[in-house]
C-alpha atoms as a PDB file:
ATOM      1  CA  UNK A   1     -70.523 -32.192  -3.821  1.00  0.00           C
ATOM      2  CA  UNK A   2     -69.798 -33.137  -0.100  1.00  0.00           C
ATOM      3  CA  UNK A   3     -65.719 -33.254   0.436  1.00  0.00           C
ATOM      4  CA  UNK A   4     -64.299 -36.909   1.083  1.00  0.00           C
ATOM      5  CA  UNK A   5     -64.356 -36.216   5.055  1.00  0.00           C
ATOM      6  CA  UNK A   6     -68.089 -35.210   5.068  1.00  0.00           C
ATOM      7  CA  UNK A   7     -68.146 -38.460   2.666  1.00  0.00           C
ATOM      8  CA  UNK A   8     -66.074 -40.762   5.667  1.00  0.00           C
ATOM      9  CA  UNK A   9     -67.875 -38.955   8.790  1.00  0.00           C
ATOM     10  CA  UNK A  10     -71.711 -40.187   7.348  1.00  0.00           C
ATOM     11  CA  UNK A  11     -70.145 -43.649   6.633  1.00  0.00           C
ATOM     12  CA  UNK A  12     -69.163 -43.625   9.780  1.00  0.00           C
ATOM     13  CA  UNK A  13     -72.226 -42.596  11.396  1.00  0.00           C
ATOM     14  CA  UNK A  14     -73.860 -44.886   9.554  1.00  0.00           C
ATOM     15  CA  UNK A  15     -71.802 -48.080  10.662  1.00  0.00           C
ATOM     16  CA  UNK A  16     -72.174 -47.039  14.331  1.00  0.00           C
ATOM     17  CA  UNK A  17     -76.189 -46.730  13.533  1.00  0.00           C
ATOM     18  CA  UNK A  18     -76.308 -50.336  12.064  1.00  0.00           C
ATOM     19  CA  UNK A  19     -74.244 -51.537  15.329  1.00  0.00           C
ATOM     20  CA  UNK A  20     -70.765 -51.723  14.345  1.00  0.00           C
ATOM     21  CA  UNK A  21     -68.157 -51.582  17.040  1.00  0.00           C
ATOM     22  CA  UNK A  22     -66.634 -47.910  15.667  1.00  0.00           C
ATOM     23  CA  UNK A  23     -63.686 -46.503  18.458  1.00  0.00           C
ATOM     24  CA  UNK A  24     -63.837 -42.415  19.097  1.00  0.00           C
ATOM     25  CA  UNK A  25     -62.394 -40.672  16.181  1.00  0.00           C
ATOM     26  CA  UNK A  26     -59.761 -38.691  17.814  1.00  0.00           C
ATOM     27  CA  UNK A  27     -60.035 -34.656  17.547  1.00  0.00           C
ATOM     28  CA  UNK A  28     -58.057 -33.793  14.799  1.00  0.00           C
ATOM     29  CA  UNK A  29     -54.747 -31.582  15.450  1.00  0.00           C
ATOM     30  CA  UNK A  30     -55.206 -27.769  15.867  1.00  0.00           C
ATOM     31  CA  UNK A  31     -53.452 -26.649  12.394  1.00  0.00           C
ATOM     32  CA  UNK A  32     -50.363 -26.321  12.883  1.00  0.00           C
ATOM     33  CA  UNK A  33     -49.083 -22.633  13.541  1.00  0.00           C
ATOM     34  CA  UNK A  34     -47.803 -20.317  11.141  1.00  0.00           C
ATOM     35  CA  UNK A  35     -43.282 -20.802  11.162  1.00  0.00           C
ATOM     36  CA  UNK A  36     -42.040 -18.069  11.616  1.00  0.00           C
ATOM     37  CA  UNK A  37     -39.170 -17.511   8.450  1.00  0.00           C
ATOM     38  CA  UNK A  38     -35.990 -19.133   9.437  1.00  0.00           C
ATOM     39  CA  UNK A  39     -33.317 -16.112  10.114  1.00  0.00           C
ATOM     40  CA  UNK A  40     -30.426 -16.530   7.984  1.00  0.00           C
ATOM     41  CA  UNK A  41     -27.313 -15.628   9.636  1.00  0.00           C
ATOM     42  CA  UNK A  42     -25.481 -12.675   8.112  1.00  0.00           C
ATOM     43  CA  UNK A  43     -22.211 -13.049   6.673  1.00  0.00           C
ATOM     44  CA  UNK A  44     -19.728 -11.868   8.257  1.00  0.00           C
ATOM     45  CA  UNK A  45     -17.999 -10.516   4.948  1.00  0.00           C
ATOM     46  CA  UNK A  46     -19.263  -8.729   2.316  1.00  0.00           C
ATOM     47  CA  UNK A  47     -20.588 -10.176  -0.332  1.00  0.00           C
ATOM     48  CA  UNK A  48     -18.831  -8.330  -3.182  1.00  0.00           C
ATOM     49  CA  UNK A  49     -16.569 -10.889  -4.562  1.00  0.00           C
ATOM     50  CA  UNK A  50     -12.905 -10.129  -3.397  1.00  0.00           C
ATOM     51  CA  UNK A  51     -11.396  -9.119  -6.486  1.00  0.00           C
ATOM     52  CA  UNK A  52      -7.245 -10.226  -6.627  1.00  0.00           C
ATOM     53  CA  UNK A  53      -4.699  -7.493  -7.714  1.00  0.00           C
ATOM     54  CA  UNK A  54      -4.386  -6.764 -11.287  1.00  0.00           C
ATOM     55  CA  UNK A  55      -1.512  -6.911 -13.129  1.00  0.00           C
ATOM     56  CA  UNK A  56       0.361  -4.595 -15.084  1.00  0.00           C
ATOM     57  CA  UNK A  57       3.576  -5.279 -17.803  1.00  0.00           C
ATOM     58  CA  UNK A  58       6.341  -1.914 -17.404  1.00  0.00           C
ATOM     59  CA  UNK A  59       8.119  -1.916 -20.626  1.00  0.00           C
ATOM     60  CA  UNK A  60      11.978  -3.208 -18.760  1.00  0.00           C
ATOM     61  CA  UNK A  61      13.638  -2.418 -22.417  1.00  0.00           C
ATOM     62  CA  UNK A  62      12.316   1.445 -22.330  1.00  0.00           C
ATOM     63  CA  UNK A  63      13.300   1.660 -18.390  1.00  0.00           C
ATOM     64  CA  UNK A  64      17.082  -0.018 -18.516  1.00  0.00           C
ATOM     65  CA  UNK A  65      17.132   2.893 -21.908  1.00  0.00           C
ATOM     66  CA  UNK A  66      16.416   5.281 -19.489  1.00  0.00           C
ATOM     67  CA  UNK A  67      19.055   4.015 -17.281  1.00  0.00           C
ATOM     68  CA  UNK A  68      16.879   2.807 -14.346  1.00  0.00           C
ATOM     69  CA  UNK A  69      17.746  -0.395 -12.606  1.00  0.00           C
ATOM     70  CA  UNK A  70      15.521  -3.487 -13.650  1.00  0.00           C
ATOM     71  CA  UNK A  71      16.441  -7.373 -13.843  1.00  0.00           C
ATOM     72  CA  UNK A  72      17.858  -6.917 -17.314  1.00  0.00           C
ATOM     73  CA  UNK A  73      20.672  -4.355 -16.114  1.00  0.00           C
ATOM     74  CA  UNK A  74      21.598  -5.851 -13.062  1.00  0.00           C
ATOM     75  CA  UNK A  75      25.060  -5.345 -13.148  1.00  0.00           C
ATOM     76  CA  UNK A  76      24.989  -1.380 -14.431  1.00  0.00           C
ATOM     77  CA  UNK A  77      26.519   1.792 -12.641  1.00  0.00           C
ATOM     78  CA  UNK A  78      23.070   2.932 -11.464  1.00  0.00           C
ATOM     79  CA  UNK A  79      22.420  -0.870 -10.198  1.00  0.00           C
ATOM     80  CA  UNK A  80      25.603  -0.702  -8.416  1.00  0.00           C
ATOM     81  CA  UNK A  81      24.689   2.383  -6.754  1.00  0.00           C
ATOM     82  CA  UNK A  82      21.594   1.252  -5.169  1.00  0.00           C
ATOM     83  CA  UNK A  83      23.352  -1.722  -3.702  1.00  0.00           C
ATOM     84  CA  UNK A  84      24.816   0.423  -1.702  1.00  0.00           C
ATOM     85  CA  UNK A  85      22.290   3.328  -1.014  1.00  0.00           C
ATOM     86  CA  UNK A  86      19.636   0.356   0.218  1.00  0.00           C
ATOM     87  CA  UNK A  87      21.982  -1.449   2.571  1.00  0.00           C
ATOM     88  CA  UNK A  88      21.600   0.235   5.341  1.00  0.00           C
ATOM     89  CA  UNK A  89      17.960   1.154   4.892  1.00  0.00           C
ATOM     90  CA  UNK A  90      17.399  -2.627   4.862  1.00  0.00           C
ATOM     91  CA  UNK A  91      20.033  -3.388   7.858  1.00  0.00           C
ATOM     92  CA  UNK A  92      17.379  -0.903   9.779  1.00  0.00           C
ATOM     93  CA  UNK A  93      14.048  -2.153   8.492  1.00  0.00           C
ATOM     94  CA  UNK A  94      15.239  -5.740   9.523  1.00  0.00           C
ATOM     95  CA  UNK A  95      16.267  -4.753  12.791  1.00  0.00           C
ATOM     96  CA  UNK A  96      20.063  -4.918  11.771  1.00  0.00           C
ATOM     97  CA  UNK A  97      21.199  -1.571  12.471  1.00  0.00           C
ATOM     98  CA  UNK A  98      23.459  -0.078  15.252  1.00  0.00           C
ATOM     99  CA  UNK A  99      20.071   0.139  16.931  1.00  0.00           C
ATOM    100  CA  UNK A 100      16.691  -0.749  16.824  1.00  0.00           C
ATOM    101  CA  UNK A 101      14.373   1.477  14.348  1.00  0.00           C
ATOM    102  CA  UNK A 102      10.411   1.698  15.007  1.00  0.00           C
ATOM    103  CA  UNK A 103       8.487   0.962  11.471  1.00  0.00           C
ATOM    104  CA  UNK A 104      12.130   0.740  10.075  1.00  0.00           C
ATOM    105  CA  UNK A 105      10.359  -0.894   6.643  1.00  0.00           C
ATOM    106  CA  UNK A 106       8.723   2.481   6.059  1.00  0.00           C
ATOM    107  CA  UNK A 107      10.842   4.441   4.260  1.00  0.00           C
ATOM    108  CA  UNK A 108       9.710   7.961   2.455  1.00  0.00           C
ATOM    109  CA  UNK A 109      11.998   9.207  -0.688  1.00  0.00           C
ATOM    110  CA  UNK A 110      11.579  13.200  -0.131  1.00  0.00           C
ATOM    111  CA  UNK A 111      13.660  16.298  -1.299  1.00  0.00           C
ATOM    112  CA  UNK A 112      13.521  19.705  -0.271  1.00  0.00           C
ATOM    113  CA  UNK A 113      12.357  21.062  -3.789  1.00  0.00           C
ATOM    114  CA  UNK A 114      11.007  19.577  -7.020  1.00  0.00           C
ATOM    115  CA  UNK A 115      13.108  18.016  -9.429  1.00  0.00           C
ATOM    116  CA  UNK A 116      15.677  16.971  -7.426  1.00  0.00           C
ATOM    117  CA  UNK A 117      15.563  13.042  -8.576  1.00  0.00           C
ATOM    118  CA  UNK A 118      13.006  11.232  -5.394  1.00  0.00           C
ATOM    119  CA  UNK A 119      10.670   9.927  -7.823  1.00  0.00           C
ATOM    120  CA  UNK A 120      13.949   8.422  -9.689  1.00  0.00           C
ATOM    121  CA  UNK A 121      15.633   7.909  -6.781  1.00  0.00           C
ATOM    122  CA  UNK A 122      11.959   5.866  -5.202  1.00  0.00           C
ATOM    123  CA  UNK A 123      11.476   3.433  -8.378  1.00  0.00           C
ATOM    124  CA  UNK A 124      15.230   2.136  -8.535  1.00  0.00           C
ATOM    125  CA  UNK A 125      15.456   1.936  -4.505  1.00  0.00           C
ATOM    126  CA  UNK A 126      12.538  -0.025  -5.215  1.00  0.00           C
ATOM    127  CA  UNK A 127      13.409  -1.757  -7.952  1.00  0.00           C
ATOM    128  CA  UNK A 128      16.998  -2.830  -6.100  1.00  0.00           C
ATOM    129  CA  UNK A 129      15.087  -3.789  -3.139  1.00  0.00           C
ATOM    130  CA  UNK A 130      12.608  -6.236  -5.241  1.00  0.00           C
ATOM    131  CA  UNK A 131      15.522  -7.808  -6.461  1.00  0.00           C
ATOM    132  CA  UNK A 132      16.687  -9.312  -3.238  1.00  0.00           C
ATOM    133  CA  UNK A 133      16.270 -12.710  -2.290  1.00  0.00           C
ATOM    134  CA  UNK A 134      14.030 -12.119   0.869  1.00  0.00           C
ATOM    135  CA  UNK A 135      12.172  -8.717   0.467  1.00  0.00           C
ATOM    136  CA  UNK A 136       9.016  -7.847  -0.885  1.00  0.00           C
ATOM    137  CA  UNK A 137       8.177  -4.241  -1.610  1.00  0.00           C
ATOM    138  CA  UNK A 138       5.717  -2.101  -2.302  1.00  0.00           C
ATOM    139  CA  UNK A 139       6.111   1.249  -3.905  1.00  0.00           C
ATOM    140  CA  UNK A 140       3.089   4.023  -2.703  1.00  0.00           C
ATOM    141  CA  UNK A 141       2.684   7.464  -5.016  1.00  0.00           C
ATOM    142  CA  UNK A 142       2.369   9.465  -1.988  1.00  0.00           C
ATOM    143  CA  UNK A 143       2.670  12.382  -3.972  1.00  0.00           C
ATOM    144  CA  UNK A 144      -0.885  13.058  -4.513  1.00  0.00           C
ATOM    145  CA  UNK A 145      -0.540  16.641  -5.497  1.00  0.00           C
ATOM    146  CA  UNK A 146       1.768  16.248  -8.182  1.00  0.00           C
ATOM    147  CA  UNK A 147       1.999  12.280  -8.854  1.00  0.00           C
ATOM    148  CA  UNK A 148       4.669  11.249 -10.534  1.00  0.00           C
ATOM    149  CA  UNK A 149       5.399   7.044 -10.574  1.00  0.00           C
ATOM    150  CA  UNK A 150       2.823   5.928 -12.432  1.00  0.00           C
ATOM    151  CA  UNK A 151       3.785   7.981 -15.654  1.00  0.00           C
ATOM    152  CA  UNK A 152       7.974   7.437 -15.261  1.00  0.00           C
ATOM    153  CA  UNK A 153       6.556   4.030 -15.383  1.00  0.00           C
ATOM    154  CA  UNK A 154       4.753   4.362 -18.473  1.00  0.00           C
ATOM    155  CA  UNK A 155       1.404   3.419 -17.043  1.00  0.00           C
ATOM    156  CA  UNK A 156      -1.480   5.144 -16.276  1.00  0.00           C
ATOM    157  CA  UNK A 157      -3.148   6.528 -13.621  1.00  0.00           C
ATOM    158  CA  UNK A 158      -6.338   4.789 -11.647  1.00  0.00           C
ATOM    159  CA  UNK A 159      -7.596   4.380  -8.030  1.00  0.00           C
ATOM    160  CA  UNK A 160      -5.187   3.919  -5.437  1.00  0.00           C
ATOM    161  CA  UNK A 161      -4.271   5.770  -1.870  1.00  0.00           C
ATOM    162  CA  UNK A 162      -6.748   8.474  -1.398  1.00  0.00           C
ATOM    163  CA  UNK A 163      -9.504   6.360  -2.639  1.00  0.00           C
ATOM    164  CA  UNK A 164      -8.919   3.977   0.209  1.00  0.00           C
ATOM    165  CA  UNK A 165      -8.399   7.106   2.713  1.00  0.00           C
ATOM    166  CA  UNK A 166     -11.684   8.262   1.501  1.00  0.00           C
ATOM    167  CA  UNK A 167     -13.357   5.108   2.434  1.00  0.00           C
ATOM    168  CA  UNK A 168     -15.920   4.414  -0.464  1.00  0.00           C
ATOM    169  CA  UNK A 169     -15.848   0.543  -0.118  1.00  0.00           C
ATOM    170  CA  UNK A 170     -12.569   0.336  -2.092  1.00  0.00           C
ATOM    171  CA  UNK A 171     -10.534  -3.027  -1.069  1.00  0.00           C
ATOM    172  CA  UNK A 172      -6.748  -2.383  -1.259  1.00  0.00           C
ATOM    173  CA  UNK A 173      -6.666  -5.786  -3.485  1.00  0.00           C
ATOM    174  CA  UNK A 174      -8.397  -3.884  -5.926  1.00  0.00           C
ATOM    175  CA  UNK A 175      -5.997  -1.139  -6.408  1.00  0.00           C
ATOM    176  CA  UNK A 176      -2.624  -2.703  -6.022  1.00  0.00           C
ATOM    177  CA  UNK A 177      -0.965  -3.295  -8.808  1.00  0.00           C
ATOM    178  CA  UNK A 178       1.289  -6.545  -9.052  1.00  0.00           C
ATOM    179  CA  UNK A 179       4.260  -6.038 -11.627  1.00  0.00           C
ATOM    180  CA  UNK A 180       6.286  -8.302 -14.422  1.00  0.00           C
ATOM    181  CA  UNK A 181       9.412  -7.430 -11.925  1.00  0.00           C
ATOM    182  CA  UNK A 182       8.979 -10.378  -9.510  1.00  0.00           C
ATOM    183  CA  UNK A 183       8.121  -8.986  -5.548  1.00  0.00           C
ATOM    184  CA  UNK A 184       7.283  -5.412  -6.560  1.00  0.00           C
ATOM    185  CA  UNK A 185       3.941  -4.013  -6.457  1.00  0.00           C
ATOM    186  CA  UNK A 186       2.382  -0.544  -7.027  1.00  0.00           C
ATOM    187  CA  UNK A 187      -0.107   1.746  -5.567  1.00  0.00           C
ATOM    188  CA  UNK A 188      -0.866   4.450  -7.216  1.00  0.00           C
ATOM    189  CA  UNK A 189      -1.581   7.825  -5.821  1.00  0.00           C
ATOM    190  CA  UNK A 190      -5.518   7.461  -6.654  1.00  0.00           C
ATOM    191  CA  UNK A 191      -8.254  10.366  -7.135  1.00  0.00           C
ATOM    192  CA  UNK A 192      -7.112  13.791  -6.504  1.00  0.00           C
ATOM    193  CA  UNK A 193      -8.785  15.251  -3.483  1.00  0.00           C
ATOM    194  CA  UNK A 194      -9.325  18.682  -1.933  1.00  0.00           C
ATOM    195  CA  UNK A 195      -8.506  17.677   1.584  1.00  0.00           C
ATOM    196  CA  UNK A 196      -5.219  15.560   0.433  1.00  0.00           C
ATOM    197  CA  UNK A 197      -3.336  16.523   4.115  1.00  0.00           C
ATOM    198  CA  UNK A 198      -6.202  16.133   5.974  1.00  0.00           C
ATOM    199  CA  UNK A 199      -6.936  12.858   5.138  1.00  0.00           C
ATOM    200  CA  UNK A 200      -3.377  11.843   5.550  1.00  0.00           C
ATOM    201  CA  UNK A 201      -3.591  12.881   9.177  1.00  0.00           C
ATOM    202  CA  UNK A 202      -6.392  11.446   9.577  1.00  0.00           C
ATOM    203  CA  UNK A 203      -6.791   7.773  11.929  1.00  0.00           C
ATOM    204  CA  UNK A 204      -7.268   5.936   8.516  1.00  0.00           C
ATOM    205  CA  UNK A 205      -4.142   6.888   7.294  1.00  0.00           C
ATOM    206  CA  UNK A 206      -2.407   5.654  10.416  1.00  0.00           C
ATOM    207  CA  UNK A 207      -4.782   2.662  10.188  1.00  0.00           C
ATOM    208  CA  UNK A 208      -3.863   1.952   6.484  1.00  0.00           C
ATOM    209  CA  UNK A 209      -0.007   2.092   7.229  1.00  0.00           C
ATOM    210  CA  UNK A 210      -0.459  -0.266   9.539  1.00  0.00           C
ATOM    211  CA  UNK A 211      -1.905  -2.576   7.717  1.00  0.00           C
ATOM    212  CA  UNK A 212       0.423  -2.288   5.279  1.00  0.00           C
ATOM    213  CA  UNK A 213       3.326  -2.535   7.348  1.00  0.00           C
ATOM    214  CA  UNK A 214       2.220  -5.759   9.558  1.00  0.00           C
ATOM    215  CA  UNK A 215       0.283  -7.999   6.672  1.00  0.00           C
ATOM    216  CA  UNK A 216       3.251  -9.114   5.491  1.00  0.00           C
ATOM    217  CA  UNK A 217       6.810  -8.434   7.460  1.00  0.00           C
ATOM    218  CA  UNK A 218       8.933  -8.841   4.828  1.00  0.00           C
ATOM    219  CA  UNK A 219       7.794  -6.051   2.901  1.00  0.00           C
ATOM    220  CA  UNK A 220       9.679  -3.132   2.511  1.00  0.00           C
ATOM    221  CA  UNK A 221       7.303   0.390   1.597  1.00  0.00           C
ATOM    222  CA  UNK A 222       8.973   3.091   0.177  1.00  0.00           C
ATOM    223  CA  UNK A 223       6.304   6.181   0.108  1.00  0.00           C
ATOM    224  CA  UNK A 224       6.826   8.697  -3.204  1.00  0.00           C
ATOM    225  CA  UNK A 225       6.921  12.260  -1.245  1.00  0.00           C
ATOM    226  CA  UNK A 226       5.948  15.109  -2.111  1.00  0.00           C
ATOM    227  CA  UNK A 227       9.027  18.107  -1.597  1.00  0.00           C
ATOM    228  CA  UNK A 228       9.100  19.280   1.992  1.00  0.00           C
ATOM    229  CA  UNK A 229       9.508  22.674   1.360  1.00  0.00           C
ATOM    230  CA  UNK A 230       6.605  22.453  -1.030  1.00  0.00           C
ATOM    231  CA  UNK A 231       3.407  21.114   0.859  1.00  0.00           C
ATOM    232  CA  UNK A 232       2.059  19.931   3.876  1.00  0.00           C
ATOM    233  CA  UNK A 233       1.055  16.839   2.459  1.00  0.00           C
ATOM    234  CA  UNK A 234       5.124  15.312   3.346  1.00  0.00           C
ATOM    235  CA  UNK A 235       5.238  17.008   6.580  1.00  0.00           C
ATOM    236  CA  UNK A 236       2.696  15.147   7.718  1.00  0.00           C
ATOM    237  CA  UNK A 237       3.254  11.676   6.000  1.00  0.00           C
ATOM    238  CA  UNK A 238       7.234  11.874   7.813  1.00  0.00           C
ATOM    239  CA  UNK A 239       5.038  11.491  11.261  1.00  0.00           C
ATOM    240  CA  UNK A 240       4.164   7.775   9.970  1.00  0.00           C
ATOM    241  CA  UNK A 241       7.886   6.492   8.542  1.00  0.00           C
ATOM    242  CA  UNK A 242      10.753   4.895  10.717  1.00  0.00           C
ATOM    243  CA  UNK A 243      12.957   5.643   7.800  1.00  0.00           C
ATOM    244  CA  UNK A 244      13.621   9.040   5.601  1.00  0.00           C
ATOM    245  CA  UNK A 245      15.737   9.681   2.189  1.00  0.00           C
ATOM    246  CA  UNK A 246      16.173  12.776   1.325  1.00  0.00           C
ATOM    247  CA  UNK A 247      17.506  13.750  -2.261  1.00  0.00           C
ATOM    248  CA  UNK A 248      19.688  16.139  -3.026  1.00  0.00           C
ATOM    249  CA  UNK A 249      20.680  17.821  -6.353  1.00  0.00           C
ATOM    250  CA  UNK A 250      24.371  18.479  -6.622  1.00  0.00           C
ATOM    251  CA  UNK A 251      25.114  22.095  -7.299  1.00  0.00           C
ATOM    252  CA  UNK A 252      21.686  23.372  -7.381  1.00  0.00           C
ATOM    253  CA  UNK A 253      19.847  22.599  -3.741  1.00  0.00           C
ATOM    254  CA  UNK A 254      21.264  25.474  -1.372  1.00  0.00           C
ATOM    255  CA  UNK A 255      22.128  24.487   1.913  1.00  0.00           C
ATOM    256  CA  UNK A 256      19.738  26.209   3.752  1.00  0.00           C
ATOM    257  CA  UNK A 257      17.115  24.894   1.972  1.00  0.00           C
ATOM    258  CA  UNK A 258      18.255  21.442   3.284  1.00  0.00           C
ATOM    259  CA  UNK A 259      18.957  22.785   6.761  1.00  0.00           C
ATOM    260  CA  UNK A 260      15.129  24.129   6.159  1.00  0.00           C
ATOM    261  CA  UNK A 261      13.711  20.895   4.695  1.00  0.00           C
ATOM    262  CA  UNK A 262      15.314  18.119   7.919  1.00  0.00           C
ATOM    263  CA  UNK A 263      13.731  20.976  10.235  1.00  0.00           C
ATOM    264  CA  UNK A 264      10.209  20.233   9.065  1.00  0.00           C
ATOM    265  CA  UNK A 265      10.363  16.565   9.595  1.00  0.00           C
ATOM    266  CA  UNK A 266       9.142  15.277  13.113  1.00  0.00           C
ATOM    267  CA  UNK A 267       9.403  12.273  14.714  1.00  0.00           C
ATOM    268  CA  UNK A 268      11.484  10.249  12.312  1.00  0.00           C
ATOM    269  CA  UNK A 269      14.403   8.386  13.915  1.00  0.00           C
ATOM    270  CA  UNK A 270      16.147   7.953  10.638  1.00  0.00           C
ATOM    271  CA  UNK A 271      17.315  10.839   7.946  1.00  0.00           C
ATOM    272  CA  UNK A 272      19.331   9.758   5.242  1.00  0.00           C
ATOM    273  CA  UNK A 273      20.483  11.778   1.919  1.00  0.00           C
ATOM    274  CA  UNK A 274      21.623  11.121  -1.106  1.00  0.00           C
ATOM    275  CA  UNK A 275      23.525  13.202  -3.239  1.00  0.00           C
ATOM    276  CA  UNK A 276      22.114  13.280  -6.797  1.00  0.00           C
ATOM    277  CA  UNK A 277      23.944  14.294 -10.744  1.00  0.00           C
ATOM    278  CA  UNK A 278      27.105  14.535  -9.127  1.00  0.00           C
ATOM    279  CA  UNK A 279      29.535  15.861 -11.684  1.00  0.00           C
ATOM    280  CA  UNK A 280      32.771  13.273 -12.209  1.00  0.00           C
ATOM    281  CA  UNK A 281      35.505  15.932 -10.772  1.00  0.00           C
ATOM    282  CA  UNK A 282      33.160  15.536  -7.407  1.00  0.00           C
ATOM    283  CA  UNK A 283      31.994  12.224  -7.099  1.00  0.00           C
ATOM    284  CA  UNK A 284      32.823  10.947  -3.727  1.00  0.00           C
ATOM    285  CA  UNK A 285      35.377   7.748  -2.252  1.00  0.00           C
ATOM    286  CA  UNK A 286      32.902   5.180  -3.411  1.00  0.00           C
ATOM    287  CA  UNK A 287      32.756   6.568  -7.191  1.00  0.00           C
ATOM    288  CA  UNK A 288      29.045   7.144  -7.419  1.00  0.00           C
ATOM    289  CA  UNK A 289      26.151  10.078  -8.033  1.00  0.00           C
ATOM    290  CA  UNK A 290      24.521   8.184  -5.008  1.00  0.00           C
ATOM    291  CA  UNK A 291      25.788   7.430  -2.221  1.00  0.00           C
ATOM    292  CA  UNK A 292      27.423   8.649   1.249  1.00  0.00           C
ATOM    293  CA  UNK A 293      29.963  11.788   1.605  1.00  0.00           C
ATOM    294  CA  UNK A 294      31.151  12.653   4.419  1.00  0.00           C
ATOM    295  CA  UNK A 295      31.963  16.886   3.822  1.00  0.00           C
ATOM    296  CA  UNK A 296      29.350  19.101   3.992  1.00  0.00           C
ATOM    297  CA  UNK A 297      25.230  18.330   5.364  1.00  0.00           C
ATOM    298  CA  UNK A 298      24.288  18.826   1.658  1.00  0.00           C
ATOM    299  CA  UNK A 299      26.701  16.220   0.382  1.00  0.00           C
ATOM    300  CA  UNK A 300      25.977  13.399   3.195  1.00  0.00           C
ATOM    301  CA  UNK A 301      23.818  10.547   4.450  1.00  0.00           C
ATOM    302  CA  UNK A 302      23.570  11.546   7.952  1.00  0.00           C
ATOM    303  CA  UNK A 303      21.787   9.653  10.282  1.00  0.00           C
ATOM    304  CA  UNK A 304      19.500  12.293  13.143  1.00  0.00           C
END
């Protein structure tokens, strides 16, 4: 059966044969060209929907038990002690001090051997700082040979700083961890990895400190070290910090060893010690375990 055109072209033809006045049918438009798909423009941003920090609850009863400082013991011995101890490490990370300090909110908590106190000594430095009225802070298990923070805190491990070293897409939102103690937040040390000093040398290390130092200014970073006279791994992180603690155990650390232990760190403006379990009979002229001596290298906060 002819089409409806054929059908319109003989009626046509047939009015022009009978003398009807029919005008020229114009040519009919070429078909139109194939469109080429319309690009979409790429997003600038991945496409993973940014995840926000999660949150974790640390048991405050079980911590103020074991006689660290949190916002329901702020008025204990141990609180009292970090008032002190973080004073000047703020006065320098604010640009305070007796002169200025480059990356002065970075501040590692080392010691020369283990079990001197640093992780103890890191979370209530923390803790204290969090507590202020115009600091933020964020507490890094740099330790990742021997990680430590995570478990004092009675939660457990996950993803954290060598997962974002490594580079395998991991955002930092989604490995911070935002606490019930208001301003402090955690990162945990993340997956273990062969090549632990390597990659904290490395330009994304540099790159990540940074970052974590400039996105907000307020924020103080205390860095979990490893001992100094244990691995590389604290050697190397001292090259990034403006500001160093280093914790000392009363009676036990030998001298040299401390001597040793301030000889491996490079290129830190700032070395500061605390003296840690301090029997009574020795406790120094502001009455606490912590704080500054002024005798021997092994008993004082000296500044280098």
């Amino acid at each position: 059966m002819a089409s409806l055109i054929e059908k319109a072209a003989q009626r046509l033809e047939q009015l022009r044969q009978a003398g009807a006045d029919i005008p020229d049918t114009p040519e009919a438009p070429p078909a139109a060209a194939a469109r080429p798909p319309v690009a979409m423009p790429r997003p600038t941003q991945s496409l993973r929907p940014q995840s926000s920090s999660k949150v974790v609850q640390l048991d405050l009863d079980a911590l103020t038990e074991a006689g660290f400082v949190t916002p329901k013991a702020q008025r204990s011995l141990t609180a009292e002690q970090f008032r002190v101890i973080k004073r000047p490490l703020l006065a320098n990370a604010m640009g305070k001090g007796a002169a200025p300090v480059t990356h002065g909110n970075r501040i590692m908590i080392t010691s020369a051997l283990a079990g001197e106190g640093k992780t103890f000594t890191a979370i209530n430095l923390a803790v204290s700082i969090a507590m202020e009225l115009d600091h933020t802070v964020l507490l890094v298990d740099a330790d990742v040979s021997r990680p430590s923070v995570m478990k004092t805190l009675g939660l457990p491990s996950g993803r954290g700083l060598m997962d974002l070293l490594v580079g395998n897409e991991t955002e930092m939102s989604e490995v911070l961890l935002r606490t019930n103690i208001d301003k402090l937040t955690l990162l945990p040390s993340g997956t273990p990895h062969a090549r632990a000093t390597e990659l904290l040398a490395s330009d994304a290390m540099s790159t990540l400190v940074e970052e974590m130092g400039h996105r907000y200014p307020e924020r103080i970073i205390i860095f979990d070290s490893p001992p100094l006279l244990m691995t590389t791994e604290s050697r190397v992180l001292a090259t990034h910090m403006g500001q160093i603690v280093m914790v000392v155990q009363a009676g036990q650390t030998q001298r040299a060893q401390v001597r040793h232990a301030l000889e491996a760190i490079e290129n830190c403006p700032i070395k500061l010690m605390v003296l840690n379990q301090v029997r009574e009979e020795e406790r120094n002229s502001y009455g606490y375990g912590y704080g500054y001596g002024t005798e021997a290298p092994a008993e004082a906060n000296t500044t280098a």
